[in-house]
C-alpha atoms as a PDB file:
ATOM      1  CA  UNK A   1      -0.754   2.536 -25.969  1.00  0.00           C
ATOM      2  CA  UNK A   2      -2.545   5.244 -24.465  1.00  0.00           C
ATOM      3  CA  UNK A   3      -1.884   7.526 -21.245  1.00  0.00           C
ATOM      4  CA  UNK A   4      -5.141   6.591 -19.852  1.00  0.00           C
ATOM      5  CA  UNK A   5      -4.379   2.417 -20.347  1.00  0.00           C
ATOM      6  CA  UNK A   6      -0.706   3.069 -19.265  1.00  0.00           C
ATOM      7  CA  UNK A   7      -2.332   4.481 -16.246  1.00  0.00           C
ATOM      8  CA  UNK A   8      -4.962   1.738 -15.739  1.00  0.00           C
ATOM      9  CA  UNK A   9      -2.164  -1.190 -16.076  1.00  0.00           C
ATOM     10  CA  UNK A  10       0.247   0.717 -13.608  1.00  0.00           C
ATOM     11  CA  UNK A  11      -2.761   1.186 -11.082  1.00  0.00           C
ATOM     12  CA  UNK A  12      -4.449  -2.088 -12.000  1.00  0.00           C
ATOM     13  CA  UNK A  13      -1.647  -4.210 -11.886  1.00  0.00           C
ATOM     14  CA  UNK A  14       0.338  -2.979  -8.886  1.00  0.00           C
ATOM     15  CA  UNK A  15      -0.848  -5.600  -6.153  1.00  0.00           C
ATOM     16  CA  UNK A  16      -0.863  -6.416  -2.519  1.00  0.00           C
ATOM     17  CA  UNK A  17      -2.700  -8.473  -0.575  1.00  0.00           C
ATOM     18  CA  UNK A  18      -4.011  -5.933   1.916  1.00  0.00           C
ATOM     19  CA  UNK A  19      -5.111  -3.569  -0.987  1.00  0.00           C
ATOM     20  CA  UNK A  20      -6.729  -6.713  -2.084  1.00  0.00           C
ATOM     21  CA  UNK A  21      -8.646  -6.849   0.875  1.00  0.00           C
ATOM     22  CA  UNK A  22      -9.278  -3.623   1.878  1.00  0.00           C
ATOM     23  CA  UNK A  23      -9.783  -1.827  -1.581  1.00  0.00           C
ATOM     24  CA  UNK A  24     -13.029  -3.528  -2.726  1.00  0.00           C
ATOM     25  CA  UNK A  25     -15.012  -2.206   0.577  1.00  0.00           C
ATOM     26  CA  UNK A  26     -14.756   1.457  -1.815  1.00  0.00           C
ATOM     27  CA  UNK A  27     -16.709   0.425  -4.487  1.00  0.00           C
ATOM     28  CA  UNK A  28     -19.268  -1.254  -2.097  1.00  0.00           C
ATOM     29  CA  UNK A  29     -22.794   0.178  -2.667  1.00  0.00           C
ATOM     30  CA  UNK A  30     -23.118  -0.935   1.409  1.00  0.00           C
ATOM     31  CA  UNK A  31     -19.840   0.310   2.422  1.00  0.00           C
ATOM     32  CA  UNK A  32     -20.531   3.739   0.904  1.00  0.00           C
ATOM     33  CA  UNK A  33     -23.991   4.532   1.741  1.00  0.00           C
ATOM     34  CA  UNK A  34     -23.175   3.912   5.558  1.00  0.00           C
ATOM     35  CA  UNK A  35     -19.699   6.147   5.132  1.00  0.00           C
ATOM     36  CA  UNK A  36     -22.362   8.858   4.156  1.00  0.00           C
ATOM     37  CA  UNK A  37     -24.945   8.296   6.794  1.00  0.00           C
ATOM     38  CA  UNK A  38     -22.456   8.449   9.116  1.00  0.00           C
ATOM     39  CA  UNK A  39     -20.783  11.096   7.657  1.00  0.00           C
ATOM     40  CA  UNK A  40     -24.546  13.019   8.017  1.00  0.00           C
ATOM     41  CA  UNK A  41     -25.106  11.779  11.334  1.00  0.00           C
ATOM     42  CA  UNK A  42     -21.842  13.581  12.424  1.00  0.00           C
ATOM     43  CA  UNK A  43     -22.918  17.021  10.316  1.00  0.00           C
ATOM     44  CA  UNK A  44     -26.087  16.092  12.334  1.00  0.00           C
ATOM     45  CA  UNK A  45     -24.421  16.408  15.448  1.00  0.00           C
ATOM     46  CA  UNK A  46     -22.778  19.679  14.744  1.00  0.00           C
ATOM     47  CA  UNK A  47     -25.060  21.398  12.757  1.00  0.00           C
ATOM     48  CA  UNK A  48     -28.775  20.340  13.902  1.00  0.00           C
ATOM     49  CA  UNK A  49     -31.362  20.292  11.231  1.00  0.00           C
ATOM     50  CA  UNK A  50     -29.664  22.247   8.411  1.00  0.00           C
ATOM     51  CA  UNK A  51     -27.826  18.576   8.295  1.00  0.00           C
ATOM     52  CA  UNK A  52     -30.709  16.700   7.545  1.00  0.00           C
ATOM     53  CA  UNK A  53     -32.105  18.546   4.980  1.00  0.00           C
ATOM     54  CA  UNK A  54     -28.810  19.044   3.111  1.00  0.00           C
ATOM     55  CA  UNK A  55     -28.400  14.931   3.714  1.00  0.00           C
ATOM     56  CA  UNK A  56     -32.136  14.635   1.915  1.00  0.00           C
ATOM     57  CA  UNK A  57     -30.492  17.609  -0.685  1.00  0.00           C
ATOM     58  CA  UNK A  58     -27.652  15.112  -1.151  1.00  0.00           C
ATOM     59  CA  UNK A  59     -29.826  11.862  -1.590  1.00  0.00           C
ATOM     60  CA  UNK A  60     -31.662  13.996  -4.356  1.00  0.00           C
ATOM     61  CA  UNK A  61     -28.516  15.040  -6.152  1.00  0.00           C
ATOM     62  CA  UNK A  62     -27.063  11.697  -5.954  1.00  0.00           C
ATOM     63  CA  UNK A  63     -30.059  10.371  -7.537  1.00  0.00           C
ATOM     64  CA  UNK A  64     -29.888  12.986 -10.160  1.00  0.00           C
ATOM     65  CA  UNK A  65     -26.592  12.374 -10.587  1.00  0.00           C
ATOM     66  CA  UNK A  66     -27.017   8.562 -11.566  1.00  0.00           C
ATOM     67  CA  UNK A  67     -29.409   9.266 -14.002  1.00  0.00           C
ATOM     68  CA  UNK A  68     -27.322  11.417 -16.109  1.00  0.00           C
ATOM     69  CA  UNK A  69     -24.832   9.376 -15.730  1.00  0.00           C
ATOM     70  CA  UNK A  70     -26.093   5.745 -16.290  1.00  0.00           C
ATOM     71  CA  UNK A  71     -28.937   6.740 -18.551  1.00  0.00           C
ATOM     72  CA  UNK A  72     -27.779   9.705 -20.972  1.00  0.00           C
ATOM     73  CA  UNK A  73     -23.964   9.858 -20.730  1.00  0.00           C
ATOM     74  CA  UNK A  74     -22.786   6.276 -20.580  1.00  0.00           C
ATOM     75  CA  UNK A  75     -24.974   5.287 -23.902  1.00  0.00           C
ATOM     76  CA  UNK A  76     -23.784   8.402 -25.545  1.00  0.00           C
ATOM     77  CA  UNK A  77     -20.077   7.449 -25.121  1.00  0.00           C
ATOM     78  CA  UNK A  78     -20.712   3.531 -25.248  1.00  0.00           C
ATOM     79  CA  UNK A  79     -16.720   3.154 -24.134  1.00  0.00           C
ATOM     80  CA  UNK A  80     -16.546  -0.516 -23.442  1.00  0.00           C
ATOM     81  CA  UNK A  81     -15.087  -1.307 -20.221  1.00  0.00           C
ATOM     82  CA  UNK A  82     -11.473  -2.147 -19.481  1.00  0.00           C
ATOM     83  CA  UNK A  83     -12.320  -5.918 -19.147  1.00  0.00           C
ATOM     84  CA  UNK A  84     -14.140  -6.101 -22.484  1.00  0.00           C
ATOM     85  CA  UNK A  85     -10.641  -4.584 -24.378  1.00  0.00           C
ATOM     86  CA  UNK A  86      -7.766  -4.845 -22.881  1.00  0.00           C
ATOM     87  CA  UNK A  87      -5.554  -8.866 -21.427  1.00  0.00           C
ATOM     88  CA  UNK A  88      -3.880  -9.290 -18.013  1.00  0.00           C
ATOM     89  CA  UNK A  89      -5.656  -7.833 -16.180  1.00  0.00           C
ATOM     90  CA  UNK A  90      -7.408  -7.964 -12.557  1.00  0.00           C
ATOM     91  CA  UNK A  91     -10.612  -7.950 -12.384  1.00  0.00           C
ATOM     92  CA  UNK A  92     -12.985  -8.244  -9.157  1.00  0.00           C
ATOM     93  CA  UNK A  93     -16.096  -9.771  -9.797  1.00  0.00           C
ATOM     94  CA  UNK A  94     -18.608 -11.597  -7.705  1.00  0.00           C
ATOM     95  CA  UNK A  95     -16.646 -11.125  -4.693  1.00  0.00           C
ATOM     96  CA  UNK A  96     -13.572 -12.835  -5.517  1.00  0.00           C
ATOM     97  CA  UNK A  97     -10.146 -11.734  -7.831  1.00  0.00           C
ATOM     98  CA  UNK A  98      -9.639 -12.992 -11.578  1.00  0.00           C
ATOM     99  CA  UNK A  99      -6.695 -12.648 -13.558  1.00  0.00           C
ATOM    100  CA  UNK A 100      -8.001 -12.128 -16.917  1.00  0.00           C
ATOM    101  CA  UNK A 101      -5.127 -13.378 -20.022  1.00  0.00           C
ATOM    102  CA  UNK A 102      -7.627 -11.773 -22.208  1.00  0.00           C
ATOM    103  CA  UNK A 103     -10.286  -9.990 -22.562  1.00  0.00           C
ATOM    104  CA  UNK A 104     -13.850 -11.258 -21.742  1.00  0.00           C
ATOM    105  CA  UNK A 105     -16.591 -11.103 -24.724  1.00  0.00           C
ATOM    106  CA  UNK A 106     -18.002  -7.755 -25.687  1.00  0.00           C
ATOM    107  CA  UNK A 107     -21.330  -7.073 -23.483  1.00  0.00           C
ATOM    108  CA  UNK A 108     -23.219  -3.728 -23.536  1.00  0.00           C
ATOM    109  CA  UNK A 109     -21.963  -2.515 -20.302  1.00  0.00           C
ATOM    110  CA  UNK A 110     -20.345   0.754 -20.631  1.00  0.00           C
ATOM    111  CA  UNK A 111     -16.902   2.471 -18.763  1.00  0.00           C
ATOM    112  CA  UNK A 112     -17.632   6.266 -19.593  1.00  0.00           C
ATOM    113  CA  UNK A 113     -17.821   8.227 -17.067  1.00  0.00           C
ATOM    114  CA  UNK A 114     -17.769   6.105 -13.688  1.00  0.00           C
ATOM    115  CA  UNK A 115     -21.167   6.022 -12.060  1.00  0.00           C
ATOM    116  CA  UNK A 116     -19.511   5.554  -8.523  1.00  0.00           C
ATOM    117  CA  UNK A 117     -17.096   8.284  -9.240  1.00  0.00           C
ATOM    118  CA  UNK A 118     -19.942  10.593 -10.412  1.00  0.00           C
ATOM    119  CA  UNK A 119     -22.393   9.577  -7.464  1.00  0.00           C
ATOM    120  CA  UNK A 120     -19.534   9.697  -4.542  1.00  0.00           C
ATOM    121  CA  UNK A 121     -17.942  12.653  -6.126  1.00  0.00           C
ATOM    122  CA  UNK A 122     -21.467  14.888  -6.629  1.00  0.00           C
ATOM    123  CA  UNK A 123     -22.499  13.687  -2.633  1.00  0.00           C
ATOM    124  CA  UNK A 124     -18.629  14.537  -1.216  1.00  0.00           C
ATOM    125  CA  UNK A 125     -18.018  17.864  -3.019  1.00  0.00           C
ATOM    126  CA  UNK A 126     -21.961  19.163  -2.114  1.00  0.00           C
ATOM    127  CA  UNK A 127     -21.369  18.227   1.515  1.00  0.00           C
ATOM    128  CA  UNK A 128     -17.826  19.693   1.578  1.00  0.00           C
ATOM    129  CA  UNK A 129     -19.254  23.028   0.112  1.00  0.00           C
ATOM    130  CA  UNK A 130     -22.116  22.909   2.347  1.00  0.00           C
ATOM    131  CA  UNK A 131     -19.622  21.888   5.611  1.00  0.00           C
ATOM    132  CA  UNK A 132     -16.287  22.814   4.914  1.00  0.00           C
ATOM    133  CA  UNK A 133     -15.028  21.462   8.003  1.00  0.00           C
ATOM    134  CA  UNK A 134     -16.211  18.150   7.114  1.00  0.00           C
ATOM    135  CA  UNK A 135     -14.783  18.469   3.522  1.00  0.00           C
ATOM    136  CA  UNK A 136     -10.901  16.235   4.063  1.00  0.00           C
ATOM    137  CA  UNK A 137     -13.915  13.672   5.215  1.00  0.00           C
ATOM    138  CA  UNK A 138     -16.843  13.832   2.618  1.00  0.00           C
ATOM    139  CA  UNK A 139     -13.697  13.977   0.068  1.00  0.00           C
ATOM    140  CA  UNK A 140     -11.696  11.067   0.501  1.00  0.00           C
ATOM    141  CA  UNK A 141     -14.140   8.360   0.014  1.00  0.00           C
ATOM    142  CA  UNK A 142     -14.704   9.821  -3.761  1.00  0.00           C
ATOM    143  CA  UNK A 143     -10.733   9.296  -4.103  1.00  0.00           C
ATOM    144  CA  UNK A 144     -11.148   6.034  -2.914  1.00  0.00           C
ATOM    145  CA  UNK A 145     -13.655   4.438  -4.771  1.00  0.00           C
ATOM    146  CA  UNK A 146     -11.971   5.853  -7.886  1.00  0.00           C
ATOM    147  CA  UNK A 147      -9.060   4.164  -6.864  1.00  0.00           C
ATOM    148  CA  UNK A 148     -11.096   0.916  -6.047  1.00  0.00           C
ATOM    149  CA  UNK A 149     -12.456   1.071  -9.938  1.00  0.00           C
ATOM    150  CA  UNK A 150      -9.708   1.231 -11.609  1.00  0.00           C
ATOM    151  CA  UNK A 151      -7.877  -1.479  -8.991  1.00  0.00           C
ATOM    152  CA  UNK A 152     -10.787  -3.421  -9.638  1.00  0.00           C
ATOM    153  CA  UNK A 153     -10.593  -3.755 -13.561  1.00  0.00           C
ATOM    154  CA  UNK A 154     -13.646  -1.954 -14.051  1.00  0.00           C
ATOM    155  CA  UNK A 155     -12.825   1.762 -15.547  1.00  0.00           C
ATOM    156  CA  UNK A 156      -9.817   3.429 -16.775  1.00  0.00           C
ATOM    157  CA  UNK A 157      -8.632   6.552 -14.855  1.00  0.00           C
ATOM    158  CA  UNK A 158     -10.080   8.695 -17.660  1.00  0.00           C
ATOM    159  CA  UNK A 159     -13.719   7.416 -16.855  1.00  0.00           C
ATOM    160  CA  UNK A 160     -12.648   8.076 -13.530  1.00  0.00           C
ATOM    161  CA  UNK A 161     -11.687  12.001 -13.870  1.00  0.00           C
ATOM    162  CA  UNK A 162     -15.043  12.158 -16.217  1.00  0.00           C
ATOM    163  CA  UNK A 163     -17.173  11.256 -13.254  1.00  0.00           C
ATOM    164  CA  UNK A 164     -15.568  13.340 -10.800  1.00  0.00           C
ATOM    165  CA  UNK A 165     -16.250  16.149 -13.445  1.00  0.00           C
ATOM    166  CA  UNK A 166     -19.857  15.254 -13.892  1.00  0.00           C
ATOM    167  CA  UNK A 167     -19.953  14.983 -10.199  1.00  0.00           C
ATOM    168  CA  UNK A 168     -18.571  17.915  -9.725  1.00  0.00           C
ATOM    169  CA  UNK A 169     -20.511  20.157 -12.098  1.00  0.00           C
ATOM    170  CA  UNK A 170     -23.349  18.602 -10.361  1.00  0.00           C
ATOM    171  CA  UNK A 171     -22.990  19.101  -6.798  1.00  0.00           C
ATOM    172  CA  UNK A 172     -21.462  22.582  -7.399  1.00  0.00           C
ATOM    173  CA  UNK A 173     -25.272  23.585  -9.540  1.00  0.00           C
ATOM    174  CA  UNK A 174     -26.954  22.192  -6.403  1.00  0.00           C
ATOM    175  CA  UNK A 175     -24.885  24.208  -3.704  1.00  0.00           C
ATOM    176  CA  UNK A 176     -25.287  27.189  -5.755  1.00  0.00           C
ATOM    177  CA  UNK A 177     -29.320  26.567  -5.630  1.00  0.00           C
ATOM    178  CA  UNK A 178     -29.610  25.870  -2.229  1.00  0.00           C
ATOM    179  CA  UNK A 179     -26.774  26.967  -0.589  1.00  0.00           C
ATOM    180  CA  UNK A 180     -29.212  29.839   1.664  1.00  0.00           C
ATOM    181  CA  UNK A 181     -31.394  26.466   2.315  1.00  0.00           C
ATOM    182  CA  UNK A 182     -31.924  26.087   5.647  1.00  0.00           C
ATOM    183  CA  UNK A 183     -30.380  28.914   7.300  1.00  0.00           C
ATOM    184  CA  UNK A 184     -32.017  31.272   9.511  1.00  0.00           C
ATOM    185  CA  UNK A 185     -32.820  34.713   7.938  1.00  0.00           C
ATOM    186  CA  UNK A 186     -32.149  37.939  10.725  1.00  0.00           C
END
């Protein structure tokens, strides 16, 4: 068995019924667009107009960022998901848990990288480089919602580290082009 499977069972199978509860809110689509509006109200707050355009900067490279990701890198590495391979497992699906004895049949829905690692991850590392003060912030939720895949039977933690990487790469090109966006010149 592999270190990244040894790693999904450990993390995928070690339960509680808070987690249970609690975890699924980090792969929300709702959940994690209003942590970020939030999160750009507050920048808002502090840092005037330079917030809003790096939120609309943000919205851009998020956008970016799912196209790559769901469009050129997941049908290039066509990894199937976790669900579609491996048995006993936990899956969360349709809002509710399912213990899965074995796996469900094959379906052209791909694990490689993590779109919601690559989105969050790409959004939290361009707002922590833009804000550093906001950065323990704008980070965790990334860490979280990988978490939340992986405890919800839907990537292994290598798909996981790939998006944070593609993420990454991708919010650290678009600080780098704007990063003198917005800011007064003397």
């Amino acid at each position: 068995m592999s270190l990244d499977t040894e790693l999904f069972y450990l993390l995928n199978t070690s339960r509680h019924p808070v987690l249970d509860r609690i975890i699924p809110l980090f792969s929300s689509q709702e959940f994690i667009i209003a942590f970020f509006v939030a999160l750009c109200s507050l920048a808002a707050i502090r840092y005037g107009r330079r917030a809003l355009l790096t939120a609309l900067i943000a919205v851009i490279l998020v956008a970016g960022a799912d196209f790559i990701c769901g469009q050129v890198a997941k049908p290039f590495f066509k990894r199937p998901r976790p669900y579609y391979q491996l048995d006993h497992l936990y899956l969360r699906k349709s809002g509710n848990w399912h213990f899965l004895k074995k796996p469900l049949p094959l379906r052209p829905r791909y694990s490689l990288p993590s779109c919601h690692a690559t989105n969050t991850f790409a959004a939290g590392l361009y707002l922590a480089l833009t804000f550093p003060r906001l950065a323990p912030l704008s980070l965790a939720l990334p860490l979280l919602t990988g978490y939340s895949r992986i405890y919800g039977g839907h990537h292994y933690p290598g798909d996981v580290l790939a998006g944070y990487l593609l993420g990454g790469l991708l919010a650290i090109l678009a600080w780098l082009l704007t990063r003198n966006t917005g800011r007064r010149r003397s």
